[in-house]
C-alpha atoms as a PDB file:
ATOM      1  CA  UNK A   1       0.000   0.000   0.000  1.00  0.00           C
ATOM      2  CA  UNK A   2       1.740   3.562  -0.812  1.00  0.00           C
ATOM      3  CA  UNK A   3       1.258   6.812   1.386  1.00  0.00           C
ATOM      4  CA  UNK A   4      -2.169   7.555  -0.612  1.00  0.00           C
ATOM      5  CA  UNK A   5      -3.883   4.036   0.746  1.00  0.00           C
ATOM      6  CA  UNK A   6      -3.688   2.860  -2.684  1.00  0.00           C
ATOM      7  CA  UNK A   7      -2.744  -1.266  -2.909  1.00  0.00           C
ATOM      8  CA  UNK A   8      -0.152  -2.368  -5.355  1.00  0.00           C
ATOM      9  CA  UNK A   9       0.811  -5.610  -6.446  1.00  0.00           C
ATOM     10  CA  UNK A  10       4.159  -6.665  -7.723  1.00  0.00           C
ATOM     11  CA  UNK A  11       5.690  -9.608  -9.325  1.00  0.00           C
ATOM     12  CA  UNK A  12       9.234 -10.355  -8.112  1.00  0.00           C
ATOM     13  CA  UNK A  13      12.343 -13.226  -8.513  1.00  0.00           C
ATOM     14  CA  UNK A  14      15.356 -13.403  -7.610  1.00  0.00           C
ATOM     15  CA  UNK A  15      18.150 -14.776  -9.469  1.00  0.00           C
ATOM     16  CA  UNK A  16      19.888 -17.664  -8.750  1.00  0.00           C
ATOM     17  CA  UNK A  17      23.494 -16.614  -8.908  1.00  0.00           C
ATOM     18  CA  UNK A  18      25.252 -14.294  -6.151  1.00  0.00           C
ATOM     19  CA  UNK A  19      22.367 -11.566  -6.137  1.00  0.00           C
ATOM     20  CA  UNK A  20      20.117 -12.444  -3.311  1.00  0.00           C
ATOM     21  CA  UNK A  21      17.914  -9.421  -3.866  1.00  0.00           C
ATOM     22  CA  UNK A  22      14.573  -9.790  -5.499  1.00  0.00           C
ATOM     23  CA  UNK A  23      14.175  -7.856  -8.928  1.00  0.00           C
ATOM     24  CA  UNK A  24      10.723  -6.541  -9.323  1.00  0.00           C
ATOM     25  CA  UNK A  25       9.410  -7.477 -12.534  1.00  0.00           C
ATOM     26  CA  UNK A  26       4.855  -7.259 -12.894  1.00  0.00           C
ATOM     27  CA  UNK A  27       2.995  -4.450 -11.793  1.00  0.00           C
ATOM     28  CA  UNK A  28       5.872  -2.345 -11.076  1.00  0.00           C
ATOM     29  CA  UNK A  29       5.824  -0.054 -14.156  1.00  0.00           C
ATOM     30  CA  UNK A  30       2.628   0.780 -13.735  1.00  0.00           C
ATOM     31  CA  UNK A  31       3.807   2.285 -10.715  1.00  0.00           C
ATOM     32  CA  UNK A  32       6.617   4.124 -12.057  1.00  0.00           C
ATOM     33  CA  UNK A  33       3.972   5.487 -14.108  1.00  0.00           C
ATOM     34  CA  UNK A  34       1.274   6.399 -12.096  1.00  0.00           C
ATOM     35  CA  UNK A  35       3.894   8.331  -9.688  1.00  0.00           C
ATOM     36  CA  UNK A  36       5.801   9.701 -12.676  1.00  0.00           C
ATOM     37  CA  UNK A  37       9.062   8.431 -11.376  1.00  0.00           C
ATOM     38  CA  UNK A  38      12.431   9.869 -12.123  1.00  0.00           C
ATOM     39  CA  UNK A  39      15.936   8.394 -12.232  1.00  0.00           C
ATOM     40  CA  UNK A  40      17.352   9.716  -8.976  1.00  0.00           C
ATOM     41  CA  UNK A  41      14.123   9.171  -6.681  1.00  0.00           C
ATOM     42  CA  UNK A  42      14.087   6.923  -3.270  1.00  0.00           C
ATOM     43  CA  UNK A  43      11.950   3.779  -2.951  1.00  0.00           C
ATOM     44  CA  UNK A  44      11.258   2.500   0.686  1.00  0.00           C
ATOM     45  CA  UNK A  45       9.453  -0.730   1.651  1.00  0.00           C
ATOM     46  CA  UNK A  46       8.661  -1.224   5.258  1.00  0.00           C
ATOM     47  CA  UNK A  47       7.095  -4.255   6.154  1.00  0.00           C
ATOM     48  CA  UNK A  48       4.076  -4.526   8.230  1.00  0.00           C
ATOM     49  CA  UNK A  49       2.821  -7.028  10.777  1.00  0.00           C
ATOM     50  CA  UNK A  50       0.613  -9.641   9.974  1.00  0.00           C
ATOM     51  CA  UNK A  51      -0.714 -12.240   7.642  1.00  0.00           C
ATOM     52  CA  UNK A  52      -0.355 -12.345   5.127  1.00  0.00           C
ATOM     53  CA  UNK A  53       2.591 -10.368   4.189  1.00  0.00           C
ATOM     54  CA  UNK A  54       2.348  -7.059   3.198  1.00  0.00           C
ATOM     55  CA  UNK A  55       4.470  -3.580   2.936  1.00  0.00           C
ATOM     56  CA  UNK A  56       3.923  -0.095   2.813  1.00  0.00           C
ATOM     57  CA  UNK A  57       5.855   1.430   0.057  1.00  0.00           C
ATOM     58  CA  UNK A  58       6.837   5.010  -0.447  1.00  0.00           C
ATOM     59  CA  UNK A  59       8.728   7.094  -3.079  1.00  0.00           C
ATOM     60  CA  UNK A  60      10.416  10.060  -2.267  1.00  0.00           C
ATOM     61  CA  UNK A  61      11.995  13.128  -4.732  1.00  0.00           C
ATOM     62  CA  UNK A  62      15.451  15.017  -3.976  1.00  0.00           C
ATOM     63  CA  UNK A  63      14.858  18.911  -4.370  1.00  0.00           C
ATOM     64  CA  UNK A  64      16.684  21.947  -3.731  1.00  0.00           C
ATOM     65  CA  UNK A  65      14.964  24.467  -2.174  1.00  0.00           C
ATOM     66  CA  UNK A  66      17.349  27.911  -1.335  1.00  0.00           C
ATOM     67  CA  UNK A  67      20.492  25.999  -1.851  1.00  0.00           C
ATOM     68  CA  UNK A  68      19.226  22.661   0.931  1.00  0.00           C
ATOM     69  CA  UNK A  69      18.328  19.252  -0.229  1.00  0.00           C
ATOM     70  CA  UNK A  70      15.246  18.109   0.675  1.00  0.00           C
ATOM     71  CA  UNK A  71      13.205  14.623   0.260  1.00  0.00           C
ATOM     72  CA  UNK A  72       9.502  14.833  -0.253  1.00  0.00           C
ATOM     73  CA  UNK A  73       7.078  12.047  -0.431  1.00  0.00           C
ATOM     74  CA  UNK A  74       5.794  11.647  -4.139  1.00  0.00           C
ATOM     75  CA  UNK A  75       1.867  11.019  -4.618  1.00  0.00           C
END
């Protein structure tokens, strides 16, 4: 679910060499999309309690504002 309350679903493997991190594959350009995602931006996931499992996900810009970097949450 992202900051809006909006539910996502992704599609994920992960590759069976050294790389132990999943690689998000379905679903997750149509989320690039829909927050107009830019080279540069943060993605967090932070898991939440319960069954089954589930994260919140948020995406976050980098802008200067009077010379100081700044984060803001993307909608």
């Amino acid at each position: 679910m992202d900051v809006g309350g909006t539910e996502w679903t992704f599609g994920y493997y992960v590759q069976a060499n050294h790389n132990p991190r999943p690689i998000l594959r379905l679903g997750w350009h149509l989320y690039v999309r829909e927050k107009g995602l830019k080279v540069g931006d943060r993605i967090k996931f932070q898991r939440v309690e319960g069954f089954p499992v589930r994260y919140r996900i948020a995406a976050r810009r980098r802008i200067i504002l009077l010379g100081y970097e700044i984060w803001t949450n993307v909608r």
